[in-house]
Protein backbone atom coordinates (compact mmCIF):
# COMPACT_ATOMS: atom_id res chain seq x y z
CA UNK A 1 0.00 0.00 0.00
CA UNK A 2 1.01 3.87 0.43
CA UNK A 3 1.99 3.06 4.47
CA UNK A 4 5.20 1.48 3.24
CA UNK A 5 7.75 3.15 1.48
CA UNK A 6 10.37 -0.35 1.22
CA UNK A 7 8.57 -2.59 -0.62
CA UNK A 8 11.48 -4.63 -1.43
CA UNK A 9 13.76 -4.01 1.75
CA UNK A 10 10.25 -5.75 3.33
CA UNK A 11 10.41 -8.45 0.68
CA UNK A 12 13.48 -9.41 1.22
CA UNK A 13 13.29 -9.28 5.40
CA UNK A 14 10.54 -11.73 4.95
CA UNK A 15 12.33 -13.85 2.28
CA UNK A 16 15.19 -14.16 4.97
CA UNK A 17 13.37 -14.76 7.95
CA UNK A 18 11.77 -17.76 6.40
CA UNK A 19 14.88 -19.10 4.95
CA UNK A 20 16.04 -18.63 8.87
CA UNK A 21 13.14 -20.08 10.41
CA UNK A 22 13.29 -23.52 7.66
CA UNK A 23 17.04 -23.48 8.78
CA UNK A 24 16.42 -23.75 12.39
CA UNK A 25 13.46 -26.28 12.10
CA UNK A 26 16.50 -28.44 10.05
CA UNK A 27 18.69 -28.08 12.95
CA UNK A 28 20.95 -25.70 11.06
CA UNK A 29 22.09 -21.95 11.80
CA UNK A 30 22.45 -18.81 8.69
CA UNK A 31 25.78 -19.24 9.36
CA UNK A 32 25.81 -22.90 8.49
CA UNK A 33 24.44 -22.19 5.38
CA UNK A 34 26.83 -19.40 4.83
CA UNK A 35 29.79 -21.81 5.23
CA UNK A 36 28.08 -24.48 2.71
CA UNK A 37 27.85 -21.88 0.36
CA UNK A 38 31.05 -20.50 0.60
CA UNK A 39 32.39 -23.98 0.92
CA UNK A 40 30.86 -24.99 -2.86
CA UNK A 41 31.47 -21.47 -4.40
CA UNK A 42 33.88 -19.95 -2.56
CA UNK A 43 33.64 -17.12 -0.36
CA UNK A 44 33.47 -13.82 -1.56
CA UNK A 45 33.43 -10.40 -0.66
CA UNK A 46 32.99 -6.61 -2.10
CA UNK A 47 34.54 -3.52 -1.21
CA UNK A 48 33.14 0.03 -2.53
CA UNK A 49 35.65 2.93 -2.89
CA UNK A 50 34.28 6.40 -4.08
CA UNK A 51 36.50 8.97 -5.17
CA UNK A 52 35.41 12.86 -4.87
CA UNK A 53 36.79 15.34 -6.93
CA UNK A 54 34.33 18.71 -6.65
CA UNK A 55 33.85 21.39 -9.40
CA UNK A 56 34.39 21.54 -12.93
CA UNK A 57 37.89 20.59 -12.60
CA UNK A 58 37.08 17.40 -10.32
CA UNK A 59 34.52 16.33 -13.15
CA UNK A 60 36.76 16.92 -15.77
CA UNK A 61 39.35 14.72 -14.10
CA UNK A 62 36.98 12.19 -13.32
CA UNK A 63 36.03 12.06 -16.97
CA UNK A 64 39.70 11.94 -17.67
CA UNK A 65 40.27 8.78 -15.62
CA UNK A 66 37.39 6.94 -17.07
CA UNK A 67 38.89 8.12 -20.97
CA UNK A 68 42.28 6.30 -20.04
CA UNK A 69 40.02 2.94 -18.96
CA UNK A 70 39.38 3.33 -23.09
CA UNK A 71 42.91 3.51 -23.94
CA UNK A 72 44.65 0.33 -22.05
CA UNK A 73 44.16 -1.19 -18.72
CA UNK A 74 46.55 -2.19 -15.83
CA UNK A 75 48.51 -5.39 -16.15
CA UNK A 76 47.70 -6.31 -12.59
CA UNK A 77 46.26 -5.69 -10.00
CA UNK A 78 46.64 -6.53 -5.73
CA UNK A 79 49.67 -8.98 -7.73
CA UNK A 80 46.55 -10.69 -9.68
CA UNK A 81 47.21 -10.04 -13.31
CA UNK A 82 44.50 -8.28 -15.30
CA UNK A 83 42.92 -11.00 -17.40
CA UNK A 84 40.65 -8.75 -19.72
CA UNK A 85 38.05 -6.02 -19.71
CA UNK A 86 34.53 -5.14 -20.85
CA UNK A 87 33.55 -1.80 -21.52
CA UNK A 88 29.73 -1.06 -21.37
CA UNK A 89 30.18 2.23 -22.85
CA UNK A 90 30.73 0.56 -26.25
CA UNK A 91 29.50 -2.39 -28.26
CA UNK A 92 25.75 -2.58 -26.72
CA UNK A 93 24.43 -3.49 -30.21
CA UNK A 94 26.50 -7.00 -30.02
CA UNK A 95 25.36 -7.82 -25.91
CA UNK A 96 21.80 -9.06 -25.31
CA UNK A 97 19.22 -5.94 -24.74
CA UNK A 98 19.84 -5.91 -20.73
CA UNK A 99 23.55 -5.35 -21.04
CA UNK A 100 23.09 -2.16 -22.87
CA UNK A 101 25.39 0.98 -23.07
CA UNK A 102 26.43 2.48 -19.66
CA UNK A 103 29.36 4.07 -18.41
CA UNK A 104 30.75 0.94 -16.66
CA UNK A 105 34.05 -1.28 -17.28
CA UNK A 106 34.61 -4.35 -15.50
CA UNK A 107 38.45 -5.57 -15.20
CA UNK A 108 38.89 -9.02 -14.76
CA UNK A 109 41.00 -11.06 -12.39
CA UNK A 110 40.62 -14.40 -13.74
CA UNK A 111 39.18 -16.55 -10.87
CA UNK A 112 39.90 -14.33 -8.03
CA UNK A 113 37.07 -12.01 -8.84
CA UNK A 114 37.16 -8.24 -10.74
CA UNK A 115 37.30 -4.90 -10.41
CA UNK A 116 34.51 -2.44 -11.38
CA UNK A 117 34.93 1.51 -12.40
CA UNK A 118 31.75 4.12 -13.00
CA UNK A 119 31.12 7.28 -12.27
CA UNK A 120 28.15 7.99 -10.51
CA UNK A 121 25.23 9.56 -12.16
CA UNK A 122 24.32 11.61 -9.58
CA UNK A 123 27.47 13.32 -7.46
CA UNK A 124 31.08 14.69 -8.49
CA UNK A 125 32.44 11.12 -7.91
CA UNK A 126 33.86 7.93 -9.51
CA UNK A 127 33.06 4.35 -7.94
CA UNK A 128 35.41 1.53 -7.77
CA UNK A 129 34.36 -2.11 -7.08
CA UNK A 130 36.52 -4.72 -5.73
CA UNK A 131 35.10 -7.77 -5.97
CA UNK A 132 37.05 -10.89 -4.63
CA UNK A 133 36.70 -14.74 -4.00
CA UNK A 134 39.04 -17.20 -2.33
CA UNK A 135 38.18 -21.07 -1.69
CA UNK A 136 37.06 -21.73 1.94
CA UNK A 137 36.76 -24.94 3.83
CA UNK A 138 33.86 -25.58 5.97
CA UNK A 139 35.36 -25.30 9.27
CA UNK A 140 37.92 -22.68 8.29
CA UNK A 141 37.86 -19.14 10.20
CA UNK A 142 35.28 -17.76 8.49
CA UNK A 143 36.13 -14.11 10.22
CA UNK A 144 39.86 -14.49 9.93
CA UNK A 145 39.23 -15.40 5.87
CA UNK A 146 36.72 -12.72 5.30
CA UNK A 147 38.91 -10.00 6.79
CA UNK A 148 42.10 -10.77 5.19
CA UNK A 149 39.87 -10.95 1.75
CA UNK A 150 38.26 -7.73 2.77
CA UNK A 151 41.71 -6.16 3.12
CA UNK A 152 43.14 -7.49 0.06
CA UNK A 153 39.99 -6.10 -2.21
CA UNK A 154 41.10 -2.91 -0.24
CA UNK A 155 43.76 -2.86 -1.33
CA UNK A 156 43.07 -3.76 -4.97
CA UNK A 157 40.79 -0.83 -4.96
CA UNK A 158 43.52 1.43 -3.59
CA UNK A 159 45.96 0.83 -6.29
CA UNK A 160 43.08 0.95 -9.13
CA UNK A 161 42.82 4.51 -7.93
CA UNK A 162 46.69 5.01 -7.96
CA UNK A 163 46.69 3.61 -11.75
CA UNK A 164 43.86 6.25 -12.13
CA UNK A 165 46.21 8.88 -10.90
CA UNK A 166 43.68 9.74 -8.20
CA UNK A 167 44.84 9.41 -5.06
């Protein structure tokens, strides 16, 4: 109705309180099912790192740092070697309709995960993604892992910025 504003952010509380509640009636905690996941696909994590640059001159340079993204990418990254890009600026007329033209390109890392750069439509800033995956065993430190994972995509995002020249 009009009461709530979150339809969705509702939506999906439900959604995970009933995967919760079938969980505990199988004798199983969220966190159990967080480590079978992670066990089968690997846990993974994502860092966000927005860079501000105000004014004309901040745009411009933001604009400026998305431009070189066009004209060659690192060679690695966090000691992970670039293993290609995708630029969503270009080439929408060859990806299926969803993928279409946006001002997006996606670096990868071969199976450790990729690396994200956009500017946002809305304030003087540029986003970087960092999005990483390591193999995990069931009964590993699932704290210890994600933190050191964390820090590495951290990291990562840190010297994509530096390559940038905007730090």
């Amino acid at each position: 109705g009009r009461v709530v504003r979150d339809k969705d952010g509702i939506s999906a509380a439900v959604a995970f309180a009933t995967l919760v509640a079938v969980d505990r009636a199988d004798g199983r905690t969220i966190w159990d099912r967080l480590a079978h996941l992670a066990a089968r696909d690997g846990l993974w994590v994502s860092i966000q790192r927005s860079i501000v640059r105000e004014g004309s001159d901040g745009a411009a340079r933001l604009a400026e740092a998305m431009a070189q993204l066009g004209n060659g990418i690192p060679e690695q990254l966090g000691g992970h070697e670039v293993s290609g890009s995708t630029d969503y600026r270009f080439g929408a007329d060859k990806r299926p309709p969803w993928l279409g033209e946006t001002p997006l390109v996606v670096l990868g890392l071969g199976e450790a995960g990729r690396a994200l750069v956009r500017p946002s439509g809305t304030e003087p800033k540029l986003k970087i993604y960092v999005d990483l995956r390591t193999t995990f065993e069931p009964d590993g430190d699932w704290f210890g892992e994600e933190s050191s994972l964390r820090a590495e995509a951290a990291s990562i995002g840190d010297e994509l910025a530096g390559w940038l020249g905007l730090t």
